[in-house]
PDB file of N, CA and C in Angstrom:
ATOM      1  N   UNK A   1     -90.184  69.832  -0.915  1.00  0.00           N
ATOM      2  CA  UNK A   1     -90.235  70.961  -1.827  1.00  0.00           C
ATOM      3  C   UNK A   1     -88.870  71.654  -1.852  1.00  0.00           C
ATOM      4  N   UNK A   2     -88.338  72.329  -2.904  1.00  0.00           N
ATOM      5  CA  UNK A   2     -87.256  72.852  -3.516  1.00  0.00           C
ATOM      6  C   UNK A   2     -87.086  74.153  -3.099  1.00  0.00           C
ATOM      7  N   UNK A   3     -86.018  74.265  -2.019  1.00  0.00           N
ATOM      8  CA  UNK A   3     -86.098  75.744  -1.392  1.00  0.00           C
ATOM      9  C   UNK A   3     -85.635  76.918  -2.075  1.00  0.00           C
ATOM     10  N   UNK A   4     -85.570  77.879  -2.358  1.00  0.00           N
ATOM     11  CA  UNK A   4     -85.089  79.062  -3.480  1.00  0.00           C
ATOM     12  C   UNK A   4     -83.703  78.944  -3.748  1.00  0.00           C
ATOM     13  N   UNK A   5     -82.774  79.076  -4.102  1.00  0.00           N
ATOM     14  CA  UNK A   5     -81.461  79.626  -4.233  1.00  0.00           C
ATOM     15  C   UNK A   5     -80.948  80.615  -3.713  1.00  0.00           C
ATOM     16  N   UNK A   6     -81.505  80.911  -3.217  1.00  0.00           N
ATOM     17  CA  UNK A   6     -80.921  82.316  -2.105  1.00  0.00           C
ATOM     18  C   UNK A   6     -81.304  82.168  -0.885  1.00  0.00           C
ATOM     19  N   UNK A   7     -81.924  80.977  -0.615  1.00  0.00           N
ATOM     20  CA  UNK A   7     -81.448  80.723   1.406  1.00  0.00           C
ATOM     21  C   UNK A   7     -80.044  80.190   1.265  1.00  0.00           C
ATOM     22  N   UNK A   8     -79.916  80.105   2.541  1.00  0.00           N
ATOM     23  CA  UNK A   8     -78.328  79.483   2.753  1.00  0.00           C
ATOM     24  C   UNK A   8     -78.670  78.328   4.007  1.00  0.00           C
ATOM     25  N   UNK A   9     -78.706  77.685   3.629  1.00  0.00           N
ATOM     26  CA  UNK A   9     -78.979  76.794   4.611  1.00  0.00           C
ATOM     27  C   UNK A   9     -78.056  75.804   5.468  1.00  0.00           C
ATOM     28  N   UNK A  10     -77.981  76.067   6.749  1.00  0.00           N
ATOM     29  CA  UNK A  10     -76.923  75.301   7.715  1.00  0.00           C
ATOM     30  C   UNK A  10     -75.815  75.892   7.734  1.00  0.00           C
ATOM     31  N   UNK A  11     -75.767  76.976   7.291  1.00  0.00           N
ATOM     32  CA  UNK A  11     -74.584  78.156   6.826  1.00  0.00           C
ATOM     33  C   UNK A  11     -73.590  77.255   6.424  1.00  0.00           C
ATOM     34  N   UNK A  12     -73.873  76.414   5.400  1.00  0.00           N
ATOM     35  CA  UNK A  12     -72.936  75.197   4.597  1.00  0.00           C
ATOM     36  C   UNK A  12     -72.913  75.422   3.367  1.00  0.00           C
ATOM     37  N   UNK A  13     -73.570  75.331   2.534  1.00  0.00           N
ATOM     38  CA  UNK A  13     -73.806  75.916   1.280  1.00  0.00           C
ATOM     39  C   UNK A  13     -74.800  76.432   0.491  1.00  0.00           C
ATOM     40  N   UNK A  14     -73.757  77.536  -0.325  1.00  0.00           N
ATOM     41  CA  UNK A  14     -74.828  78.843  -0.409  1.00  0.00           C
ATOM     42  C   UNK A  14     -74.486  78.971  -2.421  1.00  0.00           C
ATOM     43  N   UNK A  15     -75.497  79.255  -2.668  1.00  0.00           N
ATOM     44  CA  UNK A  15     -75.930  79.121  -3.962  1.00  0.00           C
ATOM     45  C   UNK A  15     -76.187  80.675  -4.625  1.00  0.00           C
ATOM     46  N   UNK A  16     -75.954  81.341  -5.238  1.00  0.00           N
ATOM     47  CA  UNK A  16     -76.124  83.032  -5.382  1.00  0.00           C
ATOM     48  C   UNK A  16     -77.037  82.655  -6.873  1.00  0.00           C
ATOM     49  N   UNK A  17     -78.171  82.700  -7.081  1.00  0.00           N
ATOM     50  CA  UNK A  17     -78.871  82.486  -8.156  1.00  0.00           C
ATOM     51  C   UNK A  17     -78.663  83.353  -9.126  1.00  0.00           C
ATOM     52  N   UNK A  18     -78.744  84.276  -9.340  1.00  0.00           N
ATOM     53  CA  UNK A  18     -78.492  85.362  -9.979  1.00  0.00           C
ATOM     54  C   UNK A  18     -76.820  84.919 -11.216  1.00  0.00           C
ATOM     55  N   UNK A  19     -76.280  84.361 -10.399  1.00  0.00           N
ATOM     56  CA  UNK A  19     -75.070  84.165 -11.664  1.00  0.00           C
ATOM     57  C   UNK A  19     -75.368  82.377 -11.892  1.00  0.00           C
ATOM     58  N   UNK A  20     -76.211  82.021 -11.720  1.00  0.00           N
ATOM     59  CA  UNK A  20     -76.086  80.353 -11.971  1.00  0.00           C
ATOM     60  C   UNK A  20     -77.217  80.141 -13.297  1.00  0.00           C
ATOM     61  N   UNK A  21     -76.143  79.595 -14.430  1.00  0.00           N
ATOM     62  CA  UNK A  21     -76.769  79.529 -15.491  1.00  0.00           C
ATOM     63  C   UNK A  21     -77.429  78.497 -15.988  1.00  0.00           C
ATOM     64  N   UNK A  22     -77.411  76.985 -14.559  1.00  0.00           N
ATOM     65  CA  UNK A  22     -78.028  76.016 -14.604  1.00  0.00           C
ATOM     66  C   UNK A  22     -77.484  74.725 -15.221  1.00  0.00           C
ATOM     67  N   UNK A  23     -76.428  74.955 -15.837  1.00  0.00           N
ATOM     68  CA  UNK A  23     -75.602  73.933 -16.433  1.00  0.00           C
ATOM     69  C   UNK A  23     -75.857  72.801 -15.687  1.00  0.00           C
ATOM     70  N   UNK A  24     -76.000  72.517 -14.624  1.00  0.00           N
ATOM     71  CA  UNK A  24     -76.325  71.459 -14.260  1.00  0.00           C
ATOM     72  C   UNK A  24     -74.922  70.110 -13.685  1.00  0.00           C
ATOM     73  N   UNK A  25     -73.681  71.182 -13.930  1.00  0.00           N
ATOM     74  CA  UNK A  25     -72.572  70.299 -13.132  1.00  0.00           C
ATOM     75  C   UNK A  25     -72.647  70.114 -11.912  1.00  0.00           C
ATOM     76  N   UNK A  26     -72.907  70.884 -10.741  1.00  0.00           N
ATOM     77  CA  UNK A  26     -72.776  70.831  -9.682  1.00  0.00           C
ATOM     78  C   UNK A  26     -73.441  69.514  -9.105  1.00  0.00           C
ATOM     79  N   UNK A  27     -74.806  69.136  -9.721  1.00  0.00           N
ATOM     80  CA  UNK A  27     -75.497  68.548  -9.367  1.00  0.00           C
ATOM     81  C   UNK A  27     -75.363  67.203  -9.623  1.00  0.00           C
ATOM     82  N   UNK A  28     -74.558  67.156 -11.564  1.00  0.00           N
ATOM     83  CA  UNK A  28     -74.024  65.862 -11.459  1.00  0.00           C
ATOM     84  C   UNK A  28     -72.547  65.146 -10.565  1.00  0.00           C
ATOM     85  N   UNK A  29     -71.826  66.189  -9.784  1.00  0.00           N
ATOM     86  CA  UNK A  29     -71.028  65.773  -9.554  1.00  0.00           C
ATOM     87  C   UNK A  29     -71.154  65.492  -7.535  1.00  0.00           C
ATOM     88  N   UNK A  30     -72.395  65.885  -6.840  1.00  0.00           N
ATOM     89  CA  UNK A  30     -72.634  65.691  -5.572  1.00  0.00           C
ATOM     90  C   UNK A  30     -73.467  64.261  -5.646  1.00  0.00           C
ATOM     91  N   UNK A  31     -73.480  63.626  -4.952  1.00  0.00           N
ATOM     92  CA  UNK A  31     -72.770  61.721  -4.343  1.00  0.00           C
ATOM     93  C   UNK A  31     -73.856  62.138  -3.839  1.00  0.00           C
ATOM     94  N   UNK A  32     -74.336  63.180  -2.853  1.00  0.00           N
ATOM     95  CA  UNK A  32     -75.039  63.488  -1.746  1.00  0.00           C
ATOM     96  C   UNK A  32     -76.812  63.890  -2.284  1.00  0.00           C
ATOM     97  N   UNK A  33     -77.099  64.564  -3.553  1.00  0.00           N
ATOM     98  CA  UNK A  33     -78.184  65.091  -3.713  1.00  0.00           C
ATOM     99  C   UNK A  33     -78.269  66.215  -3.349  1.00  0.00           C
ATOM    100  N   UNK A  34     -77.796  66.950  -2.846  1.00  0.00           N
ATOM    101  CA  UNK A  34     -77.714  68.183  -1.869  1.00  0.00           C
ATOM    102  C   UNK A  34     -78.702  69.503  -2.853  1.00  0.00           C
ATOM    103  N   UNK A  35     -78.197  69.238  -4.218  1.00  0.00           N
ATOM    104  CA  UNK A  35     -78.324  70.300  -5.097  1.00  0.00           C
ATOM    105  C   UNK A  35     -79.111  69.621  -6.337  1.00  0.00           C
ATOM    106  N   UNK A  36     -80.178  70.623  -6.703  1.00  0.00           N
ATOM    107  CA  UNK A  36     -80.884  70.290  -7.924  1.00  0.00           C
ATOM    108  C   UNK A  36     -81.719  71.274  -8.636  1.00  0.00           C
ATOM    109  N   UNK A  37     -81.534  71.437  -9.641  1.00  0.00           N
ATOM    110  CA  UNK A  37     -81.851  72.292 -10.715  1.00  0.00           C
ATOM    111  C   UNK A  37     -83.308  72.618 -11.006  1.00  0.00           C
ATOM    112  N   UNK A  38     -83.629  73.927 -10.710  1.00  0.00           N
ATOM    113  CA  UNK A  38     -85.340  73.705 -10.164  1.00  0.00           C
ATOM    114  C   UNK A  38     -85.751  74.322 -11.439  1.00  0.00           C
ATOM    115  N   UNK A  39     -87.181  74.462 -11.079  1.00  0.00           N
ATOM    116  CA  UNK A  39     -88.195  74.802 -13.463  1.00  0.00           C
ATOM    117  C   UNK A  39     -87.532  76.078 -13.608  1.00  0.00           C
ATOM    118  N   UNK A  40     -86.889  77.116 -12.955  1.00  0.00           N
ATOM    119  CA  UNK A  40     -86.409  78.011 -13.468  1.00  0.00           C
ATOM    120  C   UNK A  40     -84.946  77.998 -14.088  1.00  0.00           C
ATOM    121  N   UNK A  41     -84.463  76.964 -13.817  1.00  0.00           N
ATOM    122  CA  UNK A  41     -82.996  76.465 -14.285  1.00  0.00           C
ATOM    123  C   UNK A  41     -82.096  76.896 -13.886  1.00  0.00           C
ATOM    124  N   UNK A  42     -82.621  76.770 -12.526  1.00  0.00           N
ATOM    125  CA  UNK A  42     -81.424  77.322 -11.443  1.00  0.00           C
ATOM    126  C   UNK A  42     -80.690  76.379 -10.288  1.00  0.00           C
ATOM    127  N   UNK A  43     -79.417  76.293  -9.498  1.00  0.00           N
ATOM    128  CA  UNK A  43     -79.318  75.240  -8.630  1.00  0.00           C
ATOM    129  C   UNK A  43     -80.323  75.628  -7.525  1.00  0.00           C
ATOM    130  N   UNK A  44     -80.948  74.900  -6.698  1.00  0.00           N
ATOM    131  CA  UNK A  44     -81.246  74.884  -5.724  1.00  0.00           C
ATOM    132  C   UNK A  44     -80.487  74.031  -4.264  1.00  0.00           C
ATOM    133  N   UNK A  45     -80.877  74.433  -3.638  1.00  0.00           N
ATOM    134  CA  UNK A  45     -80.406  73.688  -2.284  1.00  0.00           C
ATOM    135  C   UNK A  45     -81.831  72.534  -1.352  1.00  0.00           C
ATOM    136  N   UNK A  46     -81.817  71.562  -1.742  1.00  0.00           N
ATOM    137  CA  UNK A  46     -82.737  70.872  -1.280  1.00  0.00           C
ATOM    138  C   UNK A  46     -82.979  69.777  -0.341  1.00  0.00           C
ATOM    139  N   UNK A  47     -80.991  69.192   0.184  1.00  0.00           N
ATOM    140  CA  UNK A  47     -80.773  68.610   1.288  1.00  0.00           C
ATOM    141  C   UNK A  47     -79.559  69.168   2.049  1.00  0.00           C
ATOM    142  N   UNK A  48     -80.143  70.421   2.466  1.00  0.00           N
ATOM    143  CA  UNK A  48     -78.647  70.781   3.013  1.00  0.00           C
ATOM    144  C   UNK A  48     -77.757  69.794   4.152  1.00  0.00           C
ATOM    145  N   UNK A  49     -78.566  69.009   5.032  1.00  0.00           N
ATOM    146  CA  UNK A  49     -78.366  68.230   5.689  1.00  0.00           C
ATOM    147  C   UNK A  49     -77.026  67.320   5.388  1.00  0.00           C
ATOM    148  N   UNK A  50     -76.987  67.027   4.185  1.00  0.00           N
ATOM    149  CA  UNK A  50     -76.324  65.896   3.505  1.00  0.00           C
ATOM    150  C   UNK A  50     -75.055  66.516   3.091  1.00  0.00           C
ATOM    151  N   UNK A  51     -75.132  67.732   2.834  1.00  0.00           N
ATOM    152  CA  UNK A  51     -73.968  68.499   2.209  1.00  0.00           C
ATOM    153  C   UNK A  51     -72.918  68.003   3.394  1.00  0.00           C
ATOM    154  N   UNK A  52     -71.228  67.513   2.803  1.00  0.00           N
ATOM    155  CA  UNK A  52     -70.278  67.278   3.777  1.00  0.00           C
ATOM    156  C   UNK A  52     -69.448  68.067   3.440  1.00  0.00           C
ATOM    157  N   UNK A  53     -69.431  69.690   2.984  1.00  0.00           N
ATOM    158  CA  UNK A  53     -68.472  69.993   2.527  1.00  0.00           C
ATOM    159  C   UNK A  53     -67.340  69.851   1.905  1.00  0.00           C
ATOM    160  N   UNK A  54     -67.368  68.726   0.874  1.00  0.00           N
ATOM    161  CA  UNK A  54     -66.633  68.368   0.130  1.00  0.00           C
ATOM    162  C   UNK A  54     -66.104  69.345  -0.573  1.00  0.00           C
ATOM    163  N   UNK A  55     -67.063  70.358  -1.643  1.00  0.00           N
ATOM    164  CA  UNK A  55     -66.005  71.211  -2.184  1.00  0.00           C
ATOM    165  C   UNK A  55     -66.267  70.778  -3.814  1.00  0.00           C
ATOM    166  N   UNK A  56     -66.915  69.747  -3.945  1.00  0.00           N
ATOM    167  CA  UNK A  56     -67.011  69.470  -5.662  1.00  0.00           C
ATOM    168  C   UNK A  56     -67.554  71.077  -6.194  1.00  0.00           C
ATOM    169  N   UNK A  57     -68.783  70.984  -5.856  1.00  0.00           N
ATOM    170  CA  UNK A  57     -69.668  71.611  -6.602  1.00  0.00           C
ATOM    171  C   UNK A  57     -69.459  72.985  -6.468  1.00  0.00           C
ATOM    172  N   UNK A  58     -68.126  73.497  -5.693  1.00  0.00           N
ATOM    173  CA  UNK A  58     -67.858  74.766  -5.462  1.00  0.00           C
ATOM    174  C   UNK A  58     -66.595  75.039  -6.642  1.00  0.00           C
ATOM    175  N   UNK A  59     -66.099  73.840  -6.299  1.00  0.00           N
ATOM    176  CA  UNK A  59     -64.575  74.304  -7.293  1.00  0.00           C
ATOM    177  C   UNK A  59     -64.654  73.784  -8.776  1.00  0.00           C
ATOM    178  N   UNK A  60     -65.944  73.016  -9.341  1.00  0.00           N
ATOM    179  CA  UNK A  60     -66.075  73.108 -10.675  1.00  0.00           C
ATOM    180  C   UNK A  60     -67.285  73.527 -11.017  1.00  0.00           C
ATOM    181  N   UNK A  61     -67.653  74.421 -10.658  1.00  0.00           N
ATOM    182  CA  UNK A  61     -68.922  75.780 -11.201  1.00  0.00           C
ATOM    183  C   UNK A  61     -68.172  76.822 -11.815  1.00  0.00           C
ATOM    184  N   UNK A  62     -68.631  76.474 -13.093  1.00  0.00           N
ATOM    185  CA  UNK A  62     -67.566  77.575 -13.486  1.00  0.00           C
ATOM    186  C   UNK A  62     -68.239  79.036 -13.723  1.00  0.00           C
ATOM    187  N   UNK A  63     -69.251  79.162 -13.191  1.00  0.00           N
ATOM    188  CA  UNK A  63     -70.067  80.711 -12.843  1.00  0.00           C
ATOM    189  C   UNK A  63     -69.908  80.951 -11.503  1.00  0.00           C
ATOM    190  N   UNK A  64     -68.875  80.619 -10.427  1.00  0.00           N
ATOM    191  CA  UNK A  64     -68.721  80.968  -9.714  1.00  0.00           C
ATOM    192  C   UNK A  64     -69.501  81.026  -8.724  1.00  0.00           C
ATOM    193  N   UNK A  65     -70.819  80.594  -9.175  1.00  0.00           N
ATOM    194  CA  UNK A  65     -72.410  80.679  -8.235  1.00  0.00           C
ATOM    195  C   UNK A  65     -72.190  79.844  -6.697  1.00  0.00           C
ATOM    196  N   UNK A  66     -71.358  78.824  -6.501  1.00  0.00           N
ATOM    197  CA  UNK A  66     -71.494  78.275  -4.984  1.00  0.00           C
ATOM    198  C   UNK A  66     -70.426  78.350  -4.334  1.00  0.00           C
ATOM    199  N   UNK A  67     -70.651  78.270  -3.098  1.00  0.00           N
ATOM    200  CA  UNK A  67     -69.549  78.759  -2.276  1.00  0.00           C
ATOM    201  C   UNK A  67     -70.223  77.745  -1.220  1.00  0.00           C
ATOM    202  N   UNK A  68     -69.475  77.407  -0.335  1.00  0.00           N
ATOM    203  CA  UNK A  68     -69.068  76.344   1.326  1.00  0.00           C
ATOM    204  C   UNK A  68     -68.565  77.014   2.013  1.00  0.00           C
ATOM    205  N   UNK A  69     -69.319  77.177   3.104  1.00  0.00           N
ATOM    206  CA  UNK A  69     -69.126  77.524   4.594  1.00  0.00           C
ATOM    207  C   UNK A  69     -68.113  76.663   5.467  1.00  0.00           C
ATOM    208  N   UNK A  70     -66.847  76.362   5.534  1.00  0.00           N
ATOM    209  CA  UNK A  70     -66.779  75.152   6.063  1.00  0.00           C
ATOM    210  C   UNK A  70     -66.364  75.267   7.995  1.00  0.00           C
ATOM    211  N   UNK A  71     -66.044  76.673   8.145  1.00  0.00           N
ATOM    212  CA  UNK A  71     -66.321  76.790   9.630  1.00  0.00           C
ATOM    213  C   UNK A  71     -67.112  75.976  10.496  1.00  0.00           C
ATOM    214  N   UNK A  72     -66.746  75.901  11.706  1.00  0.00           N
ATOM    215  CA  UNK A  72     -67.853  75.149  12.706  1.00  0.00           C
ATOM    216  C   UNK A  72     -68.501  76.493  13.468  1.00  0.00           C
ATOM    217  N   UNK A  73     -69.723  76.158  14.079  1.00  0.00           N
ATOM    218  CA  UNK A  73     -70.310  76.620  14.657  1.00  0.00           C
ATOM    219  C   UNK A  73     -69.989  77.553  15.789  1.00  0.00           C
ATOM    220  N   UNK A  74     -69.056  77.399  16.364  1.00  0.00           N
ATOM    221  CA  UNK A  74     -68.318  77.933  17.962  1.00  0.00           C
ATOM    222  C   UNK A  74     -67.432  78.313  17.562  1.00  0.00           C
ATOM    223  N   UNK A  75     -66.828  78.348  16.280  1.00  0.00           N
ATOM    224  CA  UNK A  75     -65.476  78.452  15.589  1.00  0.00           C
ATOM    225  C   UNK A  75     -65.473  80.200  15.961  1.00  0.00           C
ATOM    226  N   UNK A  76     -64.877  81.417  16.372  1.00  0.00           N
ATOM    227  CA  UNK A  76     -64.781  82.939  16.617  1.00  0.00           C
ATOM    228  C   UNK A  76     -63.767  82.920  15.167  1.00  0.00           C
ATOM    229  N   UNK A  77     -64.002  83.493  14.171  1.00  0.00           N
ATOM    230  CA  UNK A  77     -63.224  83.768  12.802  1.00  0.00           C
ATOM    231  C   UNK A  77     -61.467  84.406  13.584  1.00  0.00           C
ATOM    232  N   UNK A  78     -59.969  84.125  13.450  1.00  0.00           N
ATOM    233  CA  UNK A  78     -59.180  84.776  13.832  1.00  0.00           C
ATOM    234  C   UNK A  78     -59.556  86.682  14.465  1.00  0.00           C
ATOM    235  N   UNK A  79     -60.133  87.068  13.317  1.00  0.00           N
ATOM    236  CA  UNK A  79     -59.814  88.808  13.130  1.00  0.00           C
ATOM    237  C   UNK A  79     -60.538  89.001  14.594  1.00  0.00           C
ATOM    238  N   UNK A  80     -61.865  88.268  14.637  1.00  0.00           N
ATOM    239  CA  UNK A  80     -62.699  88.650  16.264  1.00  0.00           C
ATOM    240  C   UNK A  80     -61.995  88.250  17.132  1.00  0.00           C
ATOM    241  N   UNK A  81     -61.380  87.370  17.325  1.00  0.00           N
ATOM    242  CA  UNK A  81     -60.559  86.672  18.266  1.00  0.00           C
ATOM    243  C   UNK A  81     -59.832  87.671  18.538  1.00  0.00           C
ATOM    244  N   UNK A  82     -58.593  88.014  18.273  1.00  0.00           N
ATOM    245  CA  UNK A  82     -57.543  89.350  18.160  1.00  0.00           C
ATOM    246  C   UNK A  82     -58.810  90.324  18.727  1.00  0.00           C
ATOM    247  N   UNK A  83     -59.228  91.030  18.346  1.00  0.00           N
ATOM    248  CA  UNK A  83     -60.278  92.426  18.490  1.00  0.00           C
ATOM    249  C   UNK A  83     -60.654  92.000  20.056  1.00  0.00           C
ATOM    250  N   UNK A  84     -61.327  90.688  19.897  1.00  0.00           N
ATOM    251  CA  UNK A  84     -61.986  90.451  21.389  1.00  0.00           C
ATOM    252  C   UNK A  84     -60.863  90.942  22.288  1.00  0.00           C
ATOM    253  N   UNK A  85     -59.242  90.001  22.243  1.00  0.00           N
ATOM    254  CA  UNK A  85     -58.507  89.755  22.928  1.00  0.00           C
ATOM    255  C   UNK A  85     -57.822  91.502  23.496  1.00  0.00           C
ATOM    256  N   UNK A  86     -57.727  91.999  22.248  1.00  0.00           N
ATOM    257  CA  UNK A  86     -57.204  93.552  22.352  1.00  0.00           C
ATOM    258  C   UNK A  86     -58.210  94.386  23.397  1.00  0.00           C
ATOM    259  N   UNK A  87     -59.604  94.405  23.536  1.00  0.00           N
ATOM    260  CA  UNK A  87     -60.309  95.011  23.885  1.00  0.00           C
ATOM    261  C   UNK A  87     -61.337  94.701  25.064  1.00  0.00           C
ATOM    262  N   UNK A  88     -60.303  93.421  26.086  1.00  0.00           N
ATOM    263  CA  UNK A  88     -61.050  92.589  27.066  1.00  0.00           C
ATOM    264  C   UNK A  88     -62.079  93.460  27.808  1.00  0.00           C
ATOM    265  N   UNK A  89     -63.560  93.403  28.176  1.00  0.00           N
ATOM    266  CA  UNK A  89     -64.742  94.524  28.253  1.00  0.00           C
ATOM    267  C   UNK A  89     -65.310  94.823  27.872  1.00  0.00           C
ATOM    268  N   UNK A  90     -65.247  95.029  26.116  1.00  0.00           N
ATOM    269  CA  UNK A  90     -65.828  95.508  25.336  1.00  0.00           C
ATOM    270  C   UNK A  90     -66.628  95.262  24.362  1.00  0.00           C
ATOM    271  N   UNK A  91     -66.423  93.785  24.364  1.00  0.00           N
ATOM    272  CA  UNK A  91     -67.075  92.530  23.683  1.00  0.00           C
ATOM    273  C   UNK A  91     -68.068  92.310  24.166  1.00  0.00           C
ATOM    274  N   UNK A  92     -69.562  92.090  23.072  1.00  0.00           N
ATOM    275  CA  UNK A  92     -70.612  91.916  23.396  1.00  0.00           C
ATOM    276  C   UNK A  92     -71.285  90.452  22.636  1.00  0.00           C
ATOM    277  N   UNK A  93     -72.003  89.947  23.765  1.00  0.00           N
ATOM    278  CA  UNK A  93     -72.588  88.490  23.029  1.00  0.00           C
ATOM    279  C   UNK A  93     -73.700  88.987  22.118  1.00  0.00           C
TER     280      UNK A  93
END
């Protein structure tokens, strides 16, 4: 079953329904299946698994609707890193 457009799943790729007008590029251009256009004519996210962060379906949407996570998991973003480092103590898991 076809999960909504507004989970984000595997914090890999994320779909903002609200601006996706369904055109239906994203979907022809993923190899993977990842994405498919559900009865409301919206993308959905339906194998996030498969998604390799390639980047198609982000950089020719031209509603701007998807975006890729491509961080790893353990990855600390720079800005926390610095903050942590400045403030050794104060950092909480």
């Amino acid at each position: 079953m076809a999960r909504p457009a507004t989970n984000y799943d595997n914090n890999r790729i994320y779909v903002k329904s609200q601006w996706c007008k369904g055109c239906g590029i994203c979907t022809a251009l993923c190899q993977n299946r990842v994405l498919l256009i559900d009865n409301r004519g919206k993308a959905v996210v339906v194998n996030p698994e498969a998604c390799t962060g390639c980047g198609r379906c982000e950089s020719h949407c031209p509603d701007l609707a998807i975006s890729l996570d491509r961080s790893e998991k353990n990855e600390i973003p720079v800005f926390a890193e610095q903050t942590i480092n400045q403030n050794p103590g104060h950092a909480r898991a």
